[in-house]
N, C-alpha and C. Protein backbone atom coordinates (compact mmCIF):
# COMPACT_ATOMS: atom_id res chain seq x y z
N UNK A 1 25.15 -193.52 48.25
CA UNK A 1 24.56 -192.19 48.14
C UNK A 1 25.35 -191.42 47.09
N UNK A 2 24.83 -190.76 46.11
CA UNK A 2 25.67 -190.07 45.33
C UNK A 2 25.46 -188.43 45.97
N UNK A 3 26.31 -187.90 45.29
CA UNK A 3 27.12 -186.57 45.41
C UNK A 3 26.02 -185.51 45.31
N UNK A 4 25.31 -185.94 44.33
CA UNK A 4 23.81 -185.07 44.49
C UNK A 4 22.56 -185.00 45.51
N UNK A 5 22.39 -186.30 46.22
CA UNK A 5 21.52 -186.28 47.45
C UNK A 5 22.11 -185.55 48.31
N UNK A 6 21.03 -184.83 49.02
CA UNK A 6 21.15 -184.45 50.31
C UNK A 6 21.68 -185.34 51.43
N UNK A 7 21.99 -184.69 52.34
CA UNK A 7 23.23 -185.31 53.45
C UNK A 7 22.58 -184.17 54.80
N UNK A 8 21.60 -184.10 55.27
CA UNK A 8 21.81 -183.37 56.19
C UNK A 8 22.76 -183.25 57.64
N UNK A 9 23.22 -184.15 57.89
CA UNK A 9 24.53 -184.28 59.04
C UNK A 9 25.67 -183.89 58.16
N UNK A 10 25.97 -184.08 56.99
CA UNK A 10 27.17 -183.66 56.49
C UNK A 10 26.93 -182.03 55.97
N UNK A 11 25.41 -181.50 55.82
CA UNK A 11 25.51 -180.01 55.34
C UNK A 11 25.72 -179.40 56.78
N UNK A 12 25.71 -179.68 57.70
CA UNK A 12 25.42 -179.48 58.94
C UNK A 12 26.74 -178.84 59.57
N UNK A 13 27.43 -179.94 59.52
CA UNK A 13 28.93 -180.05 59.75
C UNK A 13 29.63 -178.82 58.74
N UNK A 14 29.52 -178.85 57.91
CA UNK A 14 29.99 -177.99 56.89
C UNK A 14 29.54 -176.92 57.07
N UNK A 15 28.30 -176.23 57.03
CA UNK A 15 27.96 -175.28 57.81
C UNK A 15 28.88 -174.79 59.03
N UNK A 16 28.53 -175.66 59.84
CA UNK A 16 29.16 -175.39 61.18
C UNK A 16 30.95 -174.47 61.13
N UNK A 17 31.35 -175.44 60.12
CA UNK A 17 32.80 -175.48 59.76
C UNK A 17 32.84 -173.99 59.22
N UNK A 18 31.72 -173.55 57.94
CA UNK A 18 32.18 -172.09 57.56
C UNK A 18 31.90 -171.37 58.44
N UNK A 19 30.96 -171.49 59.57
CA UNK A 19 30.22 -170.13 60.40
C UNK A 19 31.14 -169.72 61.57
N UNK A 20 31.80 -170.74 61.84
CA UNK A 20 33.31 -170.41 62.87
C UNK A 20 34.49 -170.66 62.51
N UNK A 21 35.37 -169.42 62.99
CA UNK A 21 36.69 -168.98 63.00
C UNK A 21 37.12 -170.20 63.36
N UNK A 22 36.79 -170.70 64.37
CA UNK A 22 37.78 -171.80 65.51
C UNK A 22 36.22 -172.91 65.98
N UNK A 23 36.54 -173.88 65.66
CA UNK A 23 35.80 -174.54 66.18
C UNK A 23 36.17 -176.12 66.24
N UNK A 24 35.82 -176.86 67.21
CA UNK A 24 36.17 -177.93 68.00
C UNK A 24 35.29 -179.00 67.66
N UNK A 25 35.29 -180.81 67.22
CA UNK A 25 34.33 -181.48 67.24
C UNK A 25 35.52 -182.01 68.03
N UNK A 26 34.58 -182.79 69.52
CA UNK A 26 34.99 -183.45 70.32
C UNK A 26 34.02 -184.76 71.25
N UNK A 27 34.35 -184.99 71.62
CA UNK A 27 33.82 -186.29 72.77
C UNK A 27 33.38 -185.20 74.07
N UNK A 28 31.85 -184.73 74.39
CA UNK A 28 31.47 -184.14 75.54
C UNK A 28 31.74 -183.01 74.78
N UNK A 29 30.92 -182.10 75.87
CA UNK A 29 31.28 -180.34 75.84
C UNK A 29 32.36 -179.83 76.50
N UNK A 30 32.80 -178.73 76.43
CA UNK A 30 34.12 -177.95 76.97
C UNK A 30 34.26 -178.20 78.48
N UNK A 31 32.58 -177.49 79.45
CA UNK A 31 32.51 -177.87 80.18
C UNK A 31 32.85 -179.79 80.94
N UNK A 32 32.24 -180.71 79.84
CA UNK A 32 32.51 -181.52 80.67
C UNK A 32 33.00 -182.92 79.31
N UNK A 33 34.46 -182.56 79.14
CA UNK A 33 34.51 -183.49 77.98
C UNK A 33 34.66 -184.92 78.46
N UNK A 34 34.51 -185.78 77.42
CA UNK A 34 33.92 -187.14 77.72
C UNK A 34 35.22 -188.36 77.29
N UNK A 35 36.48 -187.72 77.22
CA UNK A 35 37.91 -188.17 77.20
C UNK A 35 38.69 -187.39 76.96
N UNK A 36 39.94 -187.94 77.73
CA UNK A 36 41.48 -187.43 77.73
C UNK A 36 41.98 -186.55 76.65
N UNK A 37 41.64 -186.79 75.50
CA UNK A 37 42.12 -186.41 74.47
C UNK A 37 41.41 -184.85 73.66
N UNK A 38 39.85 -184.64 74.19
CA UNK A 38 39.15 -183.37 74.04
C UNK A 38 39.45 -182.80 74.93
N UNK A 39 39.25 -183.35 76.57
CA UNK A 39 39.51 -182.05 77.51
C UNK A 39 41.45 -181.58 77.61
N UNK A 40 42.50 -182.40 77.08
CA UNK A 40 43.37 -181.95 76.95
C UNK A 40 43.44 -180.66 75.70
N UNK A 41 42.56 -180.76 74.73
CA UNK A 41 43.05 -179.85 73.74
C UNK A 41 42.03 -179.02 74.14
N UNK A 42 41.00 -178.78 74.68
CA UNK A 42 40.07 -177.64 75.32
C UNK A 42 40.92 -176.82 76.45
N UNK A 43 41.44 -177.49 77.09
CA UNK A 43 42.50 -176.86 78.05
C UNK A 43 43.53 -175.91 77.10
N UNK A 44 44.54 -176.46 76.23
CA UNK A 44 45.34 -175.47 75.61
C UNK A 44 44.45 -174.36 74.95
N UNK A 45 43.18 -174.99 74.53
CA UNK A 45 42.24 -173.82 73.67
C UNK A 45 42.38 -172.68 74.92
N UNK A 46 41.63 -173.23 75.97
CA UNK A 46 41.04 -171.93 76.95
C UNK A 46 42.38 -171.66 78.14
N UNK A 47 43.84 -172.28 77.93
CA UNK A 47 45.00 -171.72 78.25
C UNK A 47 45.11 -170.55 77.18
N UNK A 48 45.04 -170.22 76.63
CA UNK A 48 45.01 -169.13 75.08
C UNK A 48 44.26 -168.38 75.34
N UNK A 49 42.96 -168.57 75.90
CA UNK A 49 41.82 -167.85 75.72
C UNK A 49 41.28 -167.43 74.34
N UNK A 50 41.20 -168.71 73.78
CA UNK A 50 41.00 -168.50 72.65
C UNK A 50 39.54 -168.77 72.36
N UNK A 51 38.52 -168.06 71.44
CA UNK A 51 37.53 -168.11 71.57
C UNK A 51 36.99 -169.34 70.67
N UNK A 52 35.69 -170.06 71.12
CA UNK A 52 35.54 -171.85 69.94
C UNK A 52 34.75 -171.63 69.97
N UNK A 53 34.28 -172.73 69.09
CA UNK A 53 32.41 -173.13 69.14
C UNK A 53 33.10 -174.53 69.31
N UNK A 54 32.29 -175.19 69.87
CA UNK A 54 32.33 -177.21 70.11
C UNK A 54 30.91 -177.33 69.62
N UNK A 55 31.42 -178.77 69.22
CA UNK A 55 30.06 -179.92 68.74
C UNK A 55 30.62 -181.20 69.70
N UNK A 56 29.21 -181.93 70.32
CA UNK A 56 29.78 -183.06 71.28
C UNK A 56 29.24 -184.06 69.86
N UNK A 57 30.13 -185.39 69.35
CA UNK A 57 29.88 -185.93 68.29
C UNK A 57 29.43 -187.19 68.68
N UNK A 58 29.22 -187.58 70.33
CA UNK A 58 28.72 -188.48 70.58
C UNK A 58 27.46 -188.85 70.46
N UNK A 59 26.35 -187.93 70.73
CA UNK A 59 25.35 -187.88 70.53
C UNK A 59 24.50 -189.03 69.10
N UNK A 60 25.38 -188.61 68.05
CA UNK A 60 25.02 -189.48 67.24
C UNK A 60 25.95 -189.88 66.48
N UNK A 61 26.17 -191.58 66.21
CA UNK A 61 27.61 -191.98 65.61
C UNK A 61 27.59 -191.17 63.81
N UNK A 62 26.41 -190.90 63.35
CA UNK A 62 26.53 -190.79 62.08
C UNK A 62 27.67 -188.86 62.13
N UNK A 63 27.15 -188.14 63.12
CA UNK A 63 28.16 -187.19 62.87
C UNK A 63 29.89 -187.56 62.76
N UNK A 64 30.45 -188.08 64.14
CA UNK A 64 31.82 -188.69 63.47
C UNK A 64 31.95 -189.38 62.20
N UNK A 65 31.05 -190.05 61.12
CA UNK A 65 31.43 -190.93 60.50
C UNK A 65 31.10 -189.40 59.43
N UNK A 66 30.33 -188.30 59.69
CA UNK A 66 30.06 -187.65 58.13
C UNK A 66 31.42 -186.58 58.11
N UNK A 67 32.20 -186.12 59.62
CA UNK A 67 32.83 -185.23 59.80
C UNK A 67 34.14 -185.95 59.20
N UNK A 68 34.54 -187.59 59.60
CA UNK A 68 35.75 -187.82 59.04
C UNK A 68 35.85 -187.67 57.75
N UNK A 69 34.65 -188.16 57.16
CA UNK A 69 34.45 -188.18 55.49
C UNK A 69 34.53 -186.98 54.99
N UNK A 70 34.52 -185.96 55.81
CA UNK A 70 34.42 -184.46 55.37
C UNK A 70 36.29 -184.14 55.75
N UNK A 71 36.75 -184.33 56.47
CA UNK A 71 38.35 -184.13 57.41
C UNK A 71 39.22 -185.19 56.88
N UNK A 72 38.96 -186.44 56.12
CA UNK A 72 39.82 -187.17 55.87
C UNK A 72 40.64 -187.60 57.13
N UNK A 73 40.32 -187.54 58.47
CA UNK A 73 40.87 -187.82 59.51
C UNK A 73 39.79 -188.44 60.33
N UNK A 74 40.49 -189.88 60.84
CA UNK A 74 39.68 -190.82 61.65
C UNK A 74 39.96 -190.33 63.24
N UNK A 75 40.34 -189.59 63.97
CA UNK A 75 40.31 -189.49 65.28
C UNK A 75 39.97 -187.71 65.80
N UNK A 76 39.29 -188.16 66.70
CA UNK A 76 38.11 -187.42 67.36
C UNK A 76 39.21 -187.09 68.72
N UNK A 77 39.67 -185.74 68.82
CA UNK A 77 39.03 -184.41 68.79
C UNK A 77 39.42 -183.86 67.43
N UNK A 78 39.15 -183.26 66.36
CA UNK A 78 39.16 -182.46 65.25
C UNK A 78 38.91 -180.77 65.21
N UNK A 79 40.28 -179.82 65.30
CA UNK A 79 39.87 -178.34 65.65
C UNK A 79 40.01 -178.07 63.84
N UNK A 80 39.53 -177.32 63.58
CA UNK A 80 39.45 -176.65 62.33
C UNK A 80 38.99 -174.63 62.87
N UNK A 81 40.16 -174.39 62.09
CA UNK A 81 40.58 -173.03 62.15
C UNK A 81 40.66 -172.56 60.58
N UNK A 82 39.47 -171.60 60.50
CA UNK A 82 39.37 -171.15 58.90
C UNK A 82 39.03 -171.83 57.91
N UNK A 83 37.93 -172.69 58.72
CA UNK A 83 37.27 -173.34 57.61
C UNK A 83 38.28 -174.88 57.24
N UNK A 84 39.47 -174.57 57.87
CA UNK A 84 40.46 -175.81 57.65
C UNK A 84 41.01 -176.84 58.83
N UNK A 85 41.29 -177.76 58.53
CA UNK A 85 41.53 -178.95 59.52
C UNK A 85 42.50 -178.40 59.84
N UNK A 86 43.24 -178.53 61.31
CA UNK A 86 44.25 -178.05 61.63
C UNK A 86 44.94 -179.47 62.49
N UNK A 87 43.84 -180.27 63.14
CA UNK A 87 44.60 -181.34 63.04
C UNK A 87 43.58 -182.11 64.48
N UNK A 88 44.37 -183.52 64.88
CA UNK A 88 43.73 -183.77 66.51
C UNK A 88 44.41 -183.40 67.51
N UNK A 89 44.38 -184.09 69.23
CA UNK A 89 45.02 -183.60 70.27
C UNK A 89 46.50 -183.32 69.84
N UNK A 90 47.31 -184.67 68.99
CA UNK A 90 48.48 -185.09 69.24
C UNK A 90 49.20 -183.41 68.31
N UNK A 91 48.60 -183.26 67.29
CA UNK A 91 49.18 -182.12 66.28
C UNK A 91 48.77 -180.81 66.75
N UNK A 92 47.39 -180.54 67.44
CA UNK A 92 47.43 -179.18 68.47
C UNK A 92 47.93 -179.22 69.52
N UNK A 93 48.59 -180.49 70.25
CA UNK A 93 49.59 -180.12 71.43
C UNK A 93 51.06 -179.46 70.96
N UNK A 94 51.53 -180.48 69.49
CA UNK A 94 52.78 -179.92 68.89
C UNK A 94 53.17 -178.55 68.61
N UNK A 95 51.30 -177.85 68.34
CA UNK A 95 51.60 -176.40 67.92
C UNK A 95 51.24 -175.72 69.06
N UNK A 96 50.82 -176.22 70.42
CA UNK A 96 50.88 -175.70 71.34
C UNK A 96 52.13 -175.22 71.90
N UNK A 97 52.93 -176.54 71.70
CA UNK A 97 53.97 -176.01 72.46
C UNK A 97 55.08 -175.36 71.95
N UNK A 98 54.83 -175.11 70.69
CA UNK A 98 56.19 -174.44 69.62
C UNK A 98 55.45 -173.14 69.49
N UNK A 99 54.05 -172.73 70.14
CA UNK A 99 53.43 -171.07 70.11
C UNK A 99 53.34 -171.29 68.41
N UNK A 100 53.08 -172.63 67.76
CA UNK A 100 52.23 -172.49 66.38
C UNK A 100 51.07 -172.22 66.90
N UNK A 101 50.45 -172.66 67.67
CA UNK A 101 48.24 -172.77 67.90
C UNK A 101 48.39 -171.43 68.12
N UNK A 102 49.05 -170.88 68.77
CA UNK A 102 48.57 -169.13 69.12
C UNK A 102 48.57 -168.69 67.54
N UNK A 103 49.63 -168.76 66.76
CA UNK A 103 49.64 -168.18 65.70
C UNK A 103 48.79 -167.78 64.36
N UNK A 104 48.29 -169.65 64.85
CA UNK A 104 47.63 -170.32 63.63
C UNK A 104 46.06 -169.16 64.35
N UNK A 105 46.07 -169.12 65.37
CA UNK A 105 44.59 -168.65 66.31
C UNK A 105 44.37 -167.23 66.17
N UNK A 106 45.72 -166.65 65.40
CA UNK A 106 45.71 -165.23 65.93
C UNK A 106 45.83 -164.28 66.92
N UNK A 107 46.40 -164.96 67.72
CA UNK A 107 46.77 -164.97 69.14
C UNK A 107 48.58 -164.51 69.09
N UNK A 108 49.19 -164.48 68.24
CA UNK A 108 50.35 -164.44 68.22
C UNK A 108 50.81 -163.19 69.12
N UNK A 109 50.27 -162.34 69.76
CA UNK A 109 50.71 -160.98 70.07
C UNK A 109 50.75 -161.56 71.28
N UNK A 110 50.22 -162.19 71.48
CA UNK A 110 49.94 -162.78 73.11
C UNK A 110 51.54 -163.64 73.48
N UNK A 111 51.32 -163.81 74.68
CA UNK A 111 52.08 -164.79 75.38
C UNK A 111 51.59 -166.33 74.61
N UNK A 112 52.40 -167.24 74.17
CA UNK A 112 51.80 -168.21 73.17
C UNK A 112 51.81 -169.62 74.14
N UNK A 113 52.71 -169.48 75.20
CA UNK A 113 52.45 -171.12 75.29
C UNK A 113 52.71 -170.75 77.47
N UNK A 114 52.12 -171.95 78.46
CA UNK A 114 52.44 -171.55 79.33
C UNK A 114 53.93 -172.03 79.80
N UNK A 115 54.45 -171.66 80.91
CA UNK A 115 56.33 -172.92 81.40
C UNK A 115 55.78 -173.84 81.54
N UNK A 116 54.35 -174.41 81.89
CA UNK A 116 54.08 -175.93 82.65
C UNK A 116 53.21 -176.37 81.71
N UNK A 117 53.30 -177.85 80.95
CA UNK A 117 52.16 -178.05 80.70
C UNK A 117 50.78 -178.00 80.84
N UNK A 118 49.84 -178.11 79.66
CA UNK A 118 48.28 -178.17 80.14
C UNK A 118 48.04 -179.07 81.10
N UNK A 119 46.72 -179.25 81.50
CA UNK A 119 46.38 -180.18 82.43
C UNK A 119 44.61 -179.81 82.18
N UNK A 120 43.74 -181.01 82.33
CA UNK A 120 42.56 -180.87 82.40
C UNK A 120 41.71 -179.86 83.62
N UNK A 121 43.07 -179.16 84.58
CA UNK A 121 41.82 -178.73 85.46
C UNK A 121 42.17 -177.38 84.96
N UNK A 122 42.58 -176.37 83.60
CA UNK A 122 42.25 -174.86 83.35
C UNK A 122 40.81 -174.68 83.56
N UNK A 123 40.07 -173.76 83.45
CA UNK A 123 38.57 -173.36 83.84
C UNK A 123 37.88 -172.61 82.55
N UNK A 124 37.28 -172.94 82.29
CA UNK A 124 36.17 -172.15 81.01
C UNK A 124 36.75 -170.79 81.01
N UNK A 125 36.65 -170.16 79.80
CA UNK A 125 36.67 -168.67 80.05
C UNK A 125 36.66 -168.31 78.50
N UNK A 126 35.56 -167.45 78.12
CA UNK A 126 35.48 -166.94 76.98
C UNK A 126 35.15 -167.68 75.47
N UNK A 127 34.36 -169.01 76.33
CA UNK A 127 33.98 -169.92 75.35
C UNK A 127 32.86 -169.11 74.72
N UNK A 128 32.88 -169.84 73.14
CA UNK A 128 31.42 -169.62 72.52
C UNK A 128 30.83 -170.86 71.85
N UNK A 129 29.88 -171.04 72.73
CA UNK A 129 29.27 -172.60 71.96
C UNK A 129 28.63 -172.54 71.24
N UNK A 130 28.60 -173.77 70.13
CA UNK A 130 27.01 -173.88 69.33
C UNK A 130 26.20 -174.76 69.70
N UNK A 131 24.97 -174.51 69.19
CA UNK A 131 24.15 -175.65 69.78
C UNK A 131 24.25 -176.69 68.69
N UNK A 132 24.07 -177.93 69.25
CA UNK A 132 24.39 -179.08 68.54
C UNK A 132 23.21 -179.66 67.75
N UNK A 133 23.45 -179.05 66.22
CA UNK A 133 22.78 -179.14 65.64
C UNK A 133 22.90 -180.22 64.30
N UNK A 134 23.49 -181.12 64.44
CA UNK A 134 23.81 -182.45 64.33
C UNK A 134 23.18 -183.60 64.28
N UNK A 135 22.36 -183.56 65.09
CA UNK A 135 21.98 -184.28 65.49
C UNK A 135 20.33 -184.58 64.97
């Protein structure tokens, strides 16, 4: 495919990427993610109360394959904050726990990190979804 055809899963994604502050491509929705590695970084998200949009990328394999090509990063969960990759679980737990993710989130005024680690059972609060239009 050259650079000039249309790509609709990749304008999609890109879209998605400029229209939110904070937004999440993961395995499942917030409510009910579909591995270890999304509902752990949805947890630090909504330990923050930080506000997202999610895309579930299972739905169709061609979104993970247009989002890495877009992220230069092969592993799924992918948060991008400002239009920019900020990283997967392993690099938003690191800035979780050094009160970088609050910072990077704008959240810095806040309390940034909790004494106990995350854990998959925090509870929704103040999510904003998109509809998965991806697909």
């Amino acid at each position: 495919m050259s650079d000039t055809e249309s790509n609709p899963i990749r304008d999609a994604i890109a879209e998605a990427i400029g229209e939110h502050d904070t937004i999440l491509f993961m395995k499942g929705t917030p409510e009910a993610p579909a591995c270890g590695f999304s509902a752990r970084t949805v947890a630090m998200l909504q330990s923050l109360e930080a506000p997202f949009a999610a895309v579930d990328i299972l739905p169709d394999p061609r979104i993970r394959q247009e989002l890495s090509a877009i992220s230069n990063w092969p592993t799924i969960p992918q948060l991008f904050v400002g239009g920019e990759l900020v990283g997967g679980c392993d690099i938003v737990t690191e800035m979780y726990e050094s009160g970088e993710l609050a910072e990077t989130l704008g959240l810095s005024e806040r309390e940034t990190a909790p004494a106990e680690p995350v854990t998959n059972g925090v509870q929704p609060s103040g999510l904003t979804q998109i509809e998965n239009r991806l697909g």
